[in-house]
PDB file of N, CA and C in Angstrom:
ATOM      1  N   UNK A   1     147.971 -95.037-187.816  1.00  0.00           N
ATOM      2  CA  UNK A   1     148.914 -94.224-188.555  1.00  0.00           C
ATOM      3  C   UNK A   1     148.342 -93.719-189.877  1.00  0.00           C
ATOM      4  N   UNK A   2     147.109 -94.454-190.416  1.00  0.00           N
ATOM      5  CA  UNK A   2     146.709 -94.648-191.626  1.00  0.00           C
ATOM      6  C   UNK A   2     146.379 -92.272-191.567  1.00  0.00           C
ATOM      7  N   UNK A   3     145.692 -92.241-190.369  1.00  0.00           N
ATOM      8  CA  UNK A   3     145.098 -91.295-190.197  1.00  0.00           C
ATOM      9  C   UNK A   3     146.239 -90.286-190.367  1.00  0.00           C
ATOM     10  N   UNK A   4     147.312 -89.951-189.386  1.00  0.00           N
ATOM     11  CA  UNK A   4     148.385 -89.329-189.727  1.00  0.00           C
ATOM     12  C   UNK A   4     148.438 -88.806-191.184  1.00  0.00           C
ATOM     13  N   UNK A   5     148.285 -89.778-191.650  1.00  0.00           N
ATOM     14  CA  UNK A   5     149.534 -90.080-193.480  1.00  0.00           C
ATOM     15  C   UNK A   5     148.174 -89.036-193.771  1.00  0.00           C
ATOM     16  N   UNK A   6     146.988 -89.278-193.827  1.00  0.00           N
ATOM     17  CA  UNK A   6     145.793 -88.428-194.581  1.00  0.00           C
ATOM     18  C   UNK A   6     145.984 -87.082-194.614  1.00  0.00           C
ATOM     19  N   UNK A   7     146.027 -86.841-193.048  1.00  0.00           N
ATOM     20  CA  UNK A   7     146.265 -85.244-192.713  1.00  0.00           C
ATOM     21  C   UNK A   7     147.575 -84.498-193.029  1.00  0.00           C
ATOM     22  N   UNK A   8     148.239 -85.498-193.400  1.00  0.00           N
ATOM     23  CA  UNK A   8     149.894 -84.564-193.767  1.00  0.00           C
ATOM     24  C   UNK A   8     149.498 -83.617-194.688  1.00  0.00           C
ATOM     25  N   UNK A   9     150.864 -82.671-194.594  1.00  0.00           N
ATOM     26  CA  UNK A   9     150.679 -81.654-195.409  1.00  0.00           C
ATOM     27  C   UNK A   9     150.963 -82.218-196.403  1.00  0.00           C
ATOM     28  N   UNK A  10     150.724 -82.036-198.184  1.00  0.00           N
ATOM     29  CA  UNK A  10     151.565 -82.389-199.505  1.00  0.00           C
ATOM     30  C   UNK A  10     152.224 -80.963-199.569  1.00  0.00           C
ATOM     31  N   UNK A  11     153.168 -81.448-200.566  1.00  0.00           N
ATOM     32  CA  UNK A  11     153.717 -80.193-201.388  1.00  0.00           C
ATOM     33  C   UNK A  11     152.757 -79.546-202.398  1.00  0.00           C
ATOM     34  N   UNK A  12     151.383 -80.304-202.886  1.00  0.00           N
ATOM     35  CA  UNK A  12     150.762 -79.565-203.516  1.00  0.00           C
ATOM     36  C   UNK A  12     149.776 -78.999-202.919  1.00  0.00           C
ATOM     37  N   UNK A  13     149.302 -78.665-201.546  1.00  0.00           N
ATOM     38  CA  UNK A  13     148.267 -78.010-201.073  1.00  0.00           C
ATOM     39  C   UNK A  13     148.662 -76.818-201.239  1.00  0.00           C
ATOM     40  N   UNK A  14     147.636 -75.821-200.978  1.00  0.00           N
ATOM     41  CA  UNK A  14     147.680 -74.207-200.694  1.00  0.00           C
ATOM     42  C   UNK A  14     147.600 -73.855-199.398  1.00  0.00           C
ATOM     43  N   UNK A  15     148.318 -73.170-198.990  1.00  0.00           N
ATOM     44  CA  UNK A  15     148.004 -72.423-197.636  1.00  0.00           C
ATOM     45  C   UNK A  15     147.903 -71.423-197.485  1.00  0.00           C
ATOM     46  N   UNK A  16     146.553 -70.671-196.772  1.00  0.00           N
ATOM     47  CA  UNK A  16     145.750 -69.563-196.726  1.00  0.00           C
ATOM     48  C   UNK A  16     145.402 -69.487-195.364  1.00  0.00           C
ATOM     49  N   UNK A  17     145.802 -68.060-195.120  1.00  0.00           N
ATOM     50  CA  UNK A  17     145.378 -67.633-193.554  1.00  0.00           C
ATOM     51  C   UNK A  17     143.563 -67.780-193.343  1.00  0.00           C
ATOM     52  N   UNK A  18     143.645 -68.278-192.159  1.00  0.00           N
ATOM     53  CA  UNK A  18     142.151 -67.841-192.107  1.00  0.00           C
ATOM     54  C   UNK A  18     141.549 -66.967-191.841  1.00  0.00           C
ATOM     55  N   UNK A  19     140.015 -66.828-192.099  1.00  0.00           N
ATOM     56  CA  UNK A  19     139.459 -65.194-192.053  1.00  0.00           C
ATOM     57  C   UNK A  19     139.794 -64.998-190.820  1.00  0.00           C
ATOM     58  N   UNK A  20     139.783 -63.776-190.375  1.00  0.00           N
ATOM     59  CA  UNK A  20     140.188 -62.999-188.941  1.00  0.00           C
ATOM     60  C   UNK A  20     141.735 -63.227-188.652  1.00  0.00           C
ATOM     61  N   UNK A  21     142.532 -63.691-190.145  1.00  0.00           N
ATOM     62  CA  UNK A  21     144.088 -63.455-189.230  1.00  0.00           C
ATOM     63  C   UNK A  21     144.806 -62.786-190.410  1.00  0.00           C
ATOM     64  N   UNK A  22     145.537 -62.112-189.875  1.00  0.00           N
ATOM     65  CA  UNK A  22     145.787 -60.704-190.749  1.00  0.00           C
ATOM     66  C   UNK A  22     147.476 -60.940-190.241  1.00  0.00           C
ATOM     67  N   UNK A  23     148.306 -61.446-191.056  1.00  0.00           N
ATOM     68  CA  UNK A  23     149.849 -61.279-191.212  1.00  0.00           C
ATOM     69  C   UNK A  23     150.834 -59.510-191.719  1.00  0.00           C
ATOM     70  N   UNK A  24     151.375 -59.087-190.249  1.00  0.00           N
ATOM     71  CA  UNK A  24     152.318 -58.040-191.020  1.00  0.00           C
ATOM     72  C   UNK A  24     153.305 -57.646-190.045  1.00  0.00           C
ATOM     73  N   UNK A  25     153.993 -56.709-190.738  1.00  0.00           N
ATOM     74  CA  UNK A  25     155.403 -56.313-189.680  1.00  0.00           C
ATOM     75  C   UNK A  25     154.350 -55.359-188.951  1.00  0.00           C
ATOM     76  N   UNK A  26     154.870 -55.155-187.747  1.00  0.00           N
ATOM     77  CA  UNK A  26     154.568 -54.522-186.473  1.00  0.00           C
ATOM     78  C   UNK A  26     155.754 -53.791-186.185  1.00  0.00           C
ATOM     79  N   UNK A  27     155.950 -52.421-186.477  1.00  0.00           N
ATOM     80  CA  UNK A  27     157.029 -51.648-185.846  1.00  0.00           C
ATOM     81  C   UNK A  27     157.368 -51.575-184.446  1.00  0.00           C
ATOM     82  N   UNK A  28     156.308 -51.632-183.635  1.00  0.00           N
ATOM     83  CA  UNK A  28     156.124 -51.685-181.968  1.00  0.00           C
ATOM     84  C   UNK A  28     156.430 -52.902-181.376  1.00  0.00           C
ATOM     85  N   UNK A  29     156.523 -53.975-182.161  1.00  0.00           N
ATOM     86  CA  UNK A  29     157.240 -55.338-182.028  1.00  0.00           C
ATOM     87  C   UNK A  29     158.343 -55.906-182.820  1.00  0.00           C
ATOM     88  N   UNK A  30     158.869 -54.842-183.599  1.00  0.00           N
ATOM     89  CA  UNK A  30     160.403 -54.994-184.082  1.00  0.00           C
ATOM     90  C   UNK A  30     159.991 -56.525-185.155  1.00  0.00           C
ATOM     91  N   UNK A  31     159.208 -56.461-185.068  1.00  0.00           N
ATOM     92  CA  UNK A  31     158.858 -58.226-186.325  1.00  0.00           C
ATOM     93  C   UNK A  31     157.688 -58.241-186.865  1.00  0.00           C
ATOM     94  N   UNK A  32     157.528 -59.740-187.328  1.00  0.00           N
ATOM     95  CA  UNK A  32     156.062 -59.789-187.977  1.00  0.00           C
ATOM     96  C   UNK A  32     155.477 -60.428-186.914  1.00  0.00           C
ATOM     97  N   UNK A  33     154.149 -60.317-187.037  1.00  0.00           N
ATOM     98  CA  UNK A  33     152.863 -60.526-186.095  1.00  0.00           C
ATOM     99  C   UNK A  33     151.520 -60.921-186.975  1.00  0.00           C
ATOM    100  N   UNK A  34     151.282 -62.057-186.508  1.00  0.00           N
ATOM    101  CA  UNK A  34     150.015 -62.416-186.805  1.00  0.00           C
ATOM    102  C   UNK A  34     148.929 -61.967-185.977  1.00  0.00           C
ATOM    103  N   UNK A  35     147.906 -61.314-186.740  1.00  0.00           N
ATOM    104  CA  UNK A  35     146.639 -60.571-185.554  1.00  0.00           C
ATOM    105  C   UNK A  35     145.512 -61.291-185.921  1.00  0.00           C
ATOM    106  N   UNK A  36     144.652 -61.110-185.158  1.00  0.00           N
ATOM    107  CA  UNK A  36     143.432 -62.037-185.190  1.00  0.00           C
ATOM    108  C   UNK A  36     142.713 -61.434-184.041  1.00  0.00           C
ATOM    109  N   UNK A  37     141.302 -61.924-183.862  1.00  0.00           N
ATOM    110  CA  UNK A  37     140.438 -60.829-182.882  1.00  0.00           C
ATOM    111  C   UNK A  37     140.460 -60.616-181.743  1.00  0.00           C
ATOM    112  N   UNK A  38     140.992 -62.019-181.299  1.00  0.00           N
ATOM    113  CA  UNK A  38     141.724 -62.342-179.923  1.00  0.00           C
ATOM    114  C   UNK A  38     142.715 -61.687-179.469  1.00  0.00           C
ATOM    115  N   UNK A  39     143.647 -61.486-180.149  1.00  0.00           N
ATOM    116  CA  UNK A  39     144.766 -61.225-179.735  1.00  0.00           C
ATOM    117  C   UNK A  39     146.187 -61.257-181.241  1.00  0.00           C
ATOM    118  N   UNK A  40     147.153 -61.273-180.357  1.00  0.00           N
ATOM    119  CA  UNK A  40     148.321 -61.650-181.412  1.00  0.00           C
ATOM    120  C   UNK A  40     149.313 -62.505-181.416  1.00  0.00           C
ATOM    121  N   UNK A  41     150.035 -62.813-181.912  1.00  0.00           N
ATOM    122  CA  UNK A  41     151.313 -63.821-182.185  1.00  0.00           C
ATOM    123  C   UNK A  41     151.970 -63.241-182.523  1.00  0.00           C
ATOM    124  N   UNK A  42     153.029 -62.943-181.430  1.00  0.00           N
ATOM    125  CA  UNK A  42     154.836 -62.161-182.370  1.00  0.00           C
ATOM    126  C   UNK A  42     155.144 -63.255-182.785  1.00  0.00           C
ATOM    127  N   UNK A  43     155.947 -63.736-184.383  1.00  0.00           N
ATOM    128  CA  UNK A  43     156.636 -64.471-184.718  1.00  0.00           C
ATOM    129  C   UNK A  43     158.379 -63.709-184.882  1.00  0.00           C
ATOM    130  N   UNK A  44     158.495 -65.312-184.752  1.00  0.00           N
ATOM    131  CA  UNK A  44     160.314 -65.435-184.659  1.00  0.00           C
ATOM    132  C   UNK A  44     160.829 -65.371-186.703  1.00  0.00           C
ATOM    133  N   UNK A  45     162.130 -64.964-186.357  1.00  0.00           N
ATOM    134  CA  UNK A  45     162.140 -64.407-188.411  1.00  0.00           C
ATOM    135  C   UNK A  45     161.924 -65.795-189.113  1.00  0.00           C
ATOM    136  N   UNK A  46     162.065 -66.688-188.653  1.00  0.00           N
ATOM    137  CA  UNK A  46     161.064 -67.998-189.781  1.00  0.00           C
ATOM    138  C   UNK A  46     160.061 -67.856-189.856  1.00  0.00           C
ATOM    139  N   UNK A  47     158.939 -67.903-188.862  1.00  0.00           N
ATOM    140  CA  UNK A  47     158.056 -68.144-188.758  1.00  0.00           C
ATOM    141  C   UNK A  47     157.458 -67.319-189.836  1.00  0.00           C
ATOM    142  N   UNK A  48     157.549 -65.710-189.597  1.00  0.00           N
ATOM    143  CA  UNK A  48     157.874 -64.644-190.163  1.00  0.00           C
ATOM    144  C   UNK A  48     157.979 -64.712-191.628  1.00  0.00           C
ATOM    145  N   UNK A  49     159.484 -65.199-192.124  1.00  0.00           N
ATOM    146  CA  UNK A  49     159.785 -65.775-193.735  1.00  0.00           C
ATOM    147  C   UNK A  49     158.657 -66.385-194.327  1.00  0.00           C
ATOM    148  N   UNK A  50     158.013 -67.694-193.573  1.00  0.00           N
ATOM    149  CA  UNK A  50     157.544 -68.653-194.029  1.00  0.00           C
ATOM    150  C   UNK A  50     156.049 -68.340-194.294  1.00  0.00           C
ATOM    151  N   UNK A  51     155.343 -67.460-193.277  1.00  0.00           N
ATOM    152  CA  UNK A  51     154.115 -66.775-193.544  1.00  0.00           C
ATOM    153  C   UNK A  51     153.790 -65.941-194.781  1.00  0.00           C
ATOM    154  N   UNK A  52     154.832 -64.823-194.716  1.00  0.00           N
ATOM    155  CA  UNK A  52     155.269 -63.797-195.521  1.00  0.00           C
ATOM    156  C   UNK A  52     154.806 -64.331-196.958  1.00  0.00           C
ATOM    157  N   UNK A  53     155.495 -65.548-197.206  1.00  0.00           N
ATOM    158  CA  UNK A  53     155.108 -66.095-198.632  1.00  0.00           C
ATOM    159  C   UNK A  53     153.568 -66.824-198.573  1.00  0.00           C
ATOM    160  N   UNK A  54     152.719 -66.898-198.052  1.00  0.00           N
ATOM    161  CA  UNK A  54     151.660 -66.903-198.186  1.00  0.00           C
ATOM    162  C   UNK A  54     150.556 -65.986-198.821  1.00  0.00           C
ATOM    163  N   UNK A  55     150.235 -66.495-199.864  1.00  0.00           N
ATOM    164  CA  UNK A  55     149.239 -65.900-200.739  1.00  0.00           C
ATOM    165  C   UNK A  55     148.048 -66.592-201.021  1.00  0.00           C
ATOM    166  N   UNK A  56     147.636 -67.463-200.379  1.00  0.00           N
ATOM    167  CA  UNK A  56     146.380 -68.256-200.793  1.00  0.00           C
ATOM    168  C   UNK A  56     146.375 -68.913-202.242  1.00  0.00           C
ATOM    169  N   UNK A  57     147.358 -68.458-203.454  1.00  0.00           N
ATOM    170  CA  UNK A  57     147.458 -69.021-204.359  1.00  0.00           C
ATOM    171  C   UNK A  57     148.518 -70.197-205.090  1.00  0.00           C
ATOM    172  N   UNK A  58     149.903 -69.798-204.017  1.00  0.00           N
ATOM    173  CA  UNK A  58     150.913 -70.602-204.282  1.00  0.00           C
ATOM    174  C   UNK A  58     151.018 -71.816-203.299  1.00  0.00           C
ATOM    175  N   UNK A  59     151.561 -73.003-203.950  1.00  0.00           N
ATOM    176  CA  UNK A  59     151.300 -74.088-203.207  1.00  0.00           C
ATOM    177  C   UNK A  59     152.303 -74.762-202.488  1.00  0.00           C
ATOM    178  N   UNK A  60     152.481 -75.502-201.742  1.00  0.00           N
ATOM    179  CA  UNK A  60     153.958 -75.540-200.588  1.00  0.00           C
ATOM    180  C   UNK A  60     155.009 -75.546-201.358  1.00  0.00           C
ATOM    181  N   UNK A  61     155.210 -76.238-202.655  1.00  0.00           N
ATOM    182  CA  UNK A  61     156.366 -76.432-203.406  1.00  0.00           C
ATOM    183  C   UNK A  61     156.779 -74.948-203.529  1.00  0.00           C
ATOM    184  N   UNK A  62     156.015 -74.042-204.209  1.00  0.00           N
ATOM    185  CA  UNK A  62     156.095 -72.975-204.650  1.00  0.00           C
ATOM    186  C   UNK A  62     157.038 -72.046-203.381  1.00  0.00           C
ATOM    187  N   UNK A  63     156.022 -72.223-202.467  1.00  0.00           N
ATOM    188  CA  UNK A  63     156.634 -71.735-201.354  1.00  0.00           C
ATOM    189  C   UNK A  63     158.248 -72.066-200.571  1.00  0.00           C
ATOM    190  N   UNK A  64     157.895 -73.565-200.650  1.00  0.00           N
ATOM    191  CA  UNK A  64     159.790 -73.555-200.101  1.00  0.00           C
ATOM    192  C   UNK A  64     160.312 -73.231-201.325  1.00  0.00           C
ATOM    193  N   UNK A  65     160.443 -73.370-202.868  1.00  0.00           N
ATOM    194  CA  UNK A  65     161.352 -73.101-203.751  1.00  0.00           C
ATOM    195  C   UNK A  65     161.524 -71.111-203.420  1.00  0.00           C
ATOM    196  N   UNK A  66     160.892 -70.626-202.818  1.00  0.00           N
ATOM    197  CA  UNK A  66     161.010 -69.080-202.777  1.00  0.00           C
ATOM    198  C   UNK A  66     161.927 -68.694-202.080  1.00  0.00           C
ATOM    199  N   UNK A  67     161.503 -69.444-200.658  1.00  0.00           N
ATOM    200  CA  UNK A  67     162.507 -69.491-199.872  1.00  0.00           C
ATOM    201  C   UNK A  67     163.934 -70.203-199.825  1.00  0.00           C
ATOM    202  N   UNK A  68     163.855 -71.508-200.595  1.00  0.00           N
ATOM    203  CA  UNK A  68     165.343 -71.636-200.986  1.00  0.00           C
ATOM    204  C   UNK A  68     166.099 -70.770-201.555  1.00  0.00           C
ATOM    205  N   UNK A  69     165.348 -70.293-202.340  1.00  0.00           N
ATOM    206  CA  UNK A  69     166.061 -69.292-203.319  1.00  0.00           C
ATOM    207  C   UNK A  69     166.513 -67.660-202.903  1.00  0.00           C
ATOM    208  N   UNK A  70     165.545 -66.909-201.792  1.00  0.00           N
ATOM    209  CA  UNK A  70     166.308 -66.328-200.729  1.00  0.00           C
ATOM    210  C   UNK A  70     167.130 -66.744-199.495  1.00  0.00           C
ATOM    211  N   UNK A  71     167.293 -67.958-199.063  1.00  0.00           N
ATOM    212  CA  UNK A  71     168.102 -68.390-198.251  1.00  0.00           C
ATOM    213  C   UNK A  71     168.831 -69.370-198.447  1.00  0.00           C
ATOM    214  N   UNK A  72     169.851 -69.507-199.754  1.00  0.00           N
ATOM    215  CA  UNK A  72     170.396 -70.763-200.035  1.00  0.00           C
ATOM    216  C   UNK A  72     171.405 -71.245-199.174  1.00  0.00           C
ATOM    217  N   UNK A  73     171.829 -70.301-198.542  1.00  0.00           N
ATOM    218  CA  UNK A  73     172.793 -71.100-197.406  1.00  0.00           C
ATOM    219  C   UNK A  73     172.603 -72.078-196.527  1.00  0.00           C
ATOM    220  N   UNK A  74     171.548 -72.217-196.085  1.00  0.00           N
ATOM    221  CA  UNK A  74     170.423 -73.352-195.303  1.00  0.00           C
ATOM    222  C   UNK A  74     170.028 -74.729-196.169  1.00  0.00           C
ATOM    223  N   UNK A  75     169.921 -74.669-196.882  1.00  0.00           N
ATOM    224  CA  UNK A  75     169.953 -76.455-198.244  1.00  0.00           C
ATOM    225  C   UNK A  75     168.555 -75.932-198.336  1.00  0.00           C
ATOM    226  N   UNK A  76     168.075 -77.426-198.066  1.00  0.00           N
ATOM    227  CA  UNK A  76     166.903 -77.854-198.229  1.00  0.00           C
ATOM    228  C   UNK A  76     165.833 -77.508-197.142  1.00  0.00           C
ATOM    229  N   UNK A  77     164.607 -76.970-197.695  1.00  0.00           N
ATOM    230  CA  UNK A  77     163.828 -76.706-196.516  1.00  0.00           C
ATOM    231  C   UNK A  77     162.583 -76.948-196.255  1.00  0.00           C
ATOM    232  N   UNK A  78     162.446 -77.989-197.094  1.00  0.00           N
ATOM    233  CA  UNK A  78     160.968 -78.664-197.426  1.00  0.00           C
ATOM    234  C   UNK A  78     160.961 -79.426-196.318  1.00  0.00           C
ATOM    235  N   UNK A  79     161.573 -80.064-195.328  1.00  0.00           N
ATOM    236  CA  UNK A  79     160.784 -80.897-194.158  1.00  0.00           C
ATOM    237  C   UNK A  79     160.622 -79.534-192.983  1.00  0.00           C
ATOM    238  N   UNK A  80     161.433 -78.871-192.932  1.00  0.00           N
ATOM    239  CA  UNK A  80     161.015 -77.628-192.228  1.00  0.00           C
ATOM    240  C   UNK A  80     160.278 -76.699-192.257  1.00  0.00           C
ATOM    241  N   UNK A  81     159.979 -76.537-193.575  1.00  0.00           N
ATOM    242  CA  UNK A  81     158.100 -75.235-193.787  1.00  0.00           C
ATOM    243  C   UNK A  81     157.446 -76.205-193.580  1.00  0.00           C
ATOM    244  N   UNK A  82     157.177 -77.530-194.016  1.00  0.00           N
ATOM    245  CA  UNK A  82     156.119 -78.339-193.802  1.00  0.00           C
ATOM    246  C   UNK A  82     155.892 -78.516-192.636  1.00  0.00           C
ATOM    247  N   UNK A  83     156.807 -78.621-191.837  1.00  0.00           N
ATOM    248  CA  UNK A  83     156.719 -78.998-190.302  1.00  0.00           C
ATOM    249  C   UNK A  83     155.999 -77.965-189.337  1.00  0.00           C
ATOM    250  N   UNK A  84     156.647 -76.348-190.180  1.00  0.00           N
ATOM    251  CA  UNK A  84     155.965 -75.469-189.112  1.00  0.00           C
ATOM    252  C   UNK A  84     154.605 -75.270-189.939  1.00  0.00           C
ATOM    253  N   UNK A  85     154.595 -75.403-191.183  1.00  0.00           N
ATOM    254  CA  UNK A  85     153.159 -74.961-191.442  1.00  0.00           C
ATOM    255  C   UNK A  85     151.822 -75.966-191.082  1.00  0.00           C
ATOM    256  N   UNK A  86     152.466 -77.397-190.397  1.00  0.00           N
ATOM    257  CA  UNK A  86     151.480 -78.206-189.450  1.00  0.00           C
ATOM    258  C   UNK A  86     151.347 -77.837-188.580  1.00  0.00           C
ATOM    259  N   UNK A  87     152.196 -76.917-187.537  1.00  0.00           N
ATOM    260  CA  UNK A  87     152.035 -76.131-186.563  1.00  0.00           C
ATOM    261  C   UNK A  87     151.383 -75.202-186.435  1.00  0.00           C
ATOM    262  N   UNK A  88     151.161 -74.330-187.777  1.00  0.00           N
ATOM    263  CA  UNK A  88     150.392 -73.001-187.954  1.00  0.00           C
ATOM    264  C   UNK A  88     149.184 -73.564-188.227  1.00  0.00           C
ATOM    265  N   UNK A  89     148.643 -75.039-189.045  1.00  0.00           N
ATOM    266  CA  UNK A  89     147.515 -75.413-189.173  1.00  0.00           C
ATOM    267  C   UNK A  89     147.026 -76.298-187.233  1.00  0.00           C
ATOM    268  N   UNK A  90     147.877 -76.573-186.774  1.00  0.00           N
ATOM    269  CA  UNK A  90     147.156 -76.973-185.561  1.00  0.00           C
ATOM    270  C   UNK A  90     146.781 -75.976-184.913  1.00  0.00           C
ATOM    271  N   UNK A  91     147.835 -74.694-184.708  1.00  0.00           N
ATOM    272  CA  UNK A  91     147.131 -73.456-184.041  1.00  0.00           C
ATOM    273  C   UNK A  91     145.849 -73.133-184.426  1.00  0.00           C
ATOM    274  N   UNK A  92     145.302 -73.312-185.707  1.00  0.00           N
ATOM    275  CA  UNK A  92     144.284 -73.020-186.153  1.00  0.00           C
ATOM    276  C   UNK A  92     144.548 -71.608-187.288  1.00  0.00           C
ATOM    277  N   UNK A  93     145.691 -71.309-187.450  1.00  0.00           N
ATOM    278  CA  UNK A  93     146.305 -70.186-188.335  1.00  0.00           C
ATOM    279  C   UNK A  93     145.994 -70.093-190.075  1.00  0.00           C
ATOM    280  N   UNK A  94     146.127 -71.101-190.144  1.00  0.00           N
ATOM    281  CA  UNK A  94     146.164 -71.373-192.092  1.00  0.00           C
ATOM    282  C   UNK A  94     145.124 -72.467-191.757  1.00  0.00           C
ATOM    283  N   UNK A  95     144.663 -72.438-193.429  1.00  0.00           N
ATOM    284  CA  UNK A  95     144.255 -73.762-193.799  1.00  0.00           C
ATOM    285  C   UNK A  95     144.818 -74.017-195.238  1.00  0.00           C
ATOM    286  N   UNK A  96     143.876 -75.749-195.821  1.00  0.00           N
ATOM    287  CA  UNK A  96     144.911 -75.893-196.529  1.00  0.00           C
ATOM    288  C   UNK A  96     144.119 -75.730-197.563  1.00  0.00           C
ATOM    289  N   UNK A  97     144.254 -75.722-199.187  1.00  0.00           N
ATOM    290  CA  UNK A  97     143.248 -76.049-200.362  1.00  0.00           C
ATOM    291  C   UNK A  97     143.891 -76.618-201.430  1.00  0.00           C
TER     292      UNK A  97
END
């Protein structure tokens, strides 16, 4: 488990797309889309939200406080960006700094 706990995300890492993946709305897919050389990823409007605020400079805190603050009807959403942005780091999508 020791290993788990290492790799978690913190609230103070950064998350930054990696080179070759390029986040934006796609008119021809009615959403946002992650592209990369391979291919693409339609995302669903979280996924979407949660990317969107990615800048390579702000750090998870930063990031869910953005999104609380456009979606306060939802509470709290710090176990939920964290959760998908372990998902976007297992895809191989972001990394962390």
């Amino acid at each position: 488990m020791a290993n788990l706990a290492e790799n978690a995300i913190k609230t103070t890492d950064i998350p930054r797309f990696r080179r070759g993946f390029r986040f934006q709305w796609e008119p021809a897919q009615s959403g946002h889309v992650l592209l990369y050389p391979e291919g693409m990823v339609k995302l669903n409007e979280s996924a979407g939200a949660i990317l969107g605020e990615i800048d390579g400079q702000r750090c998870v805190q930063d990031i869910v406080a953005e999104l609380e603050a456009a979606f306060p009807q939802t509470g709290a959403l710090e176990a939920d960006v964290i959760e998908f942005l372990d998902h976007a780091r297992q895809q191989h999508w972001i990394e962390l700094s």
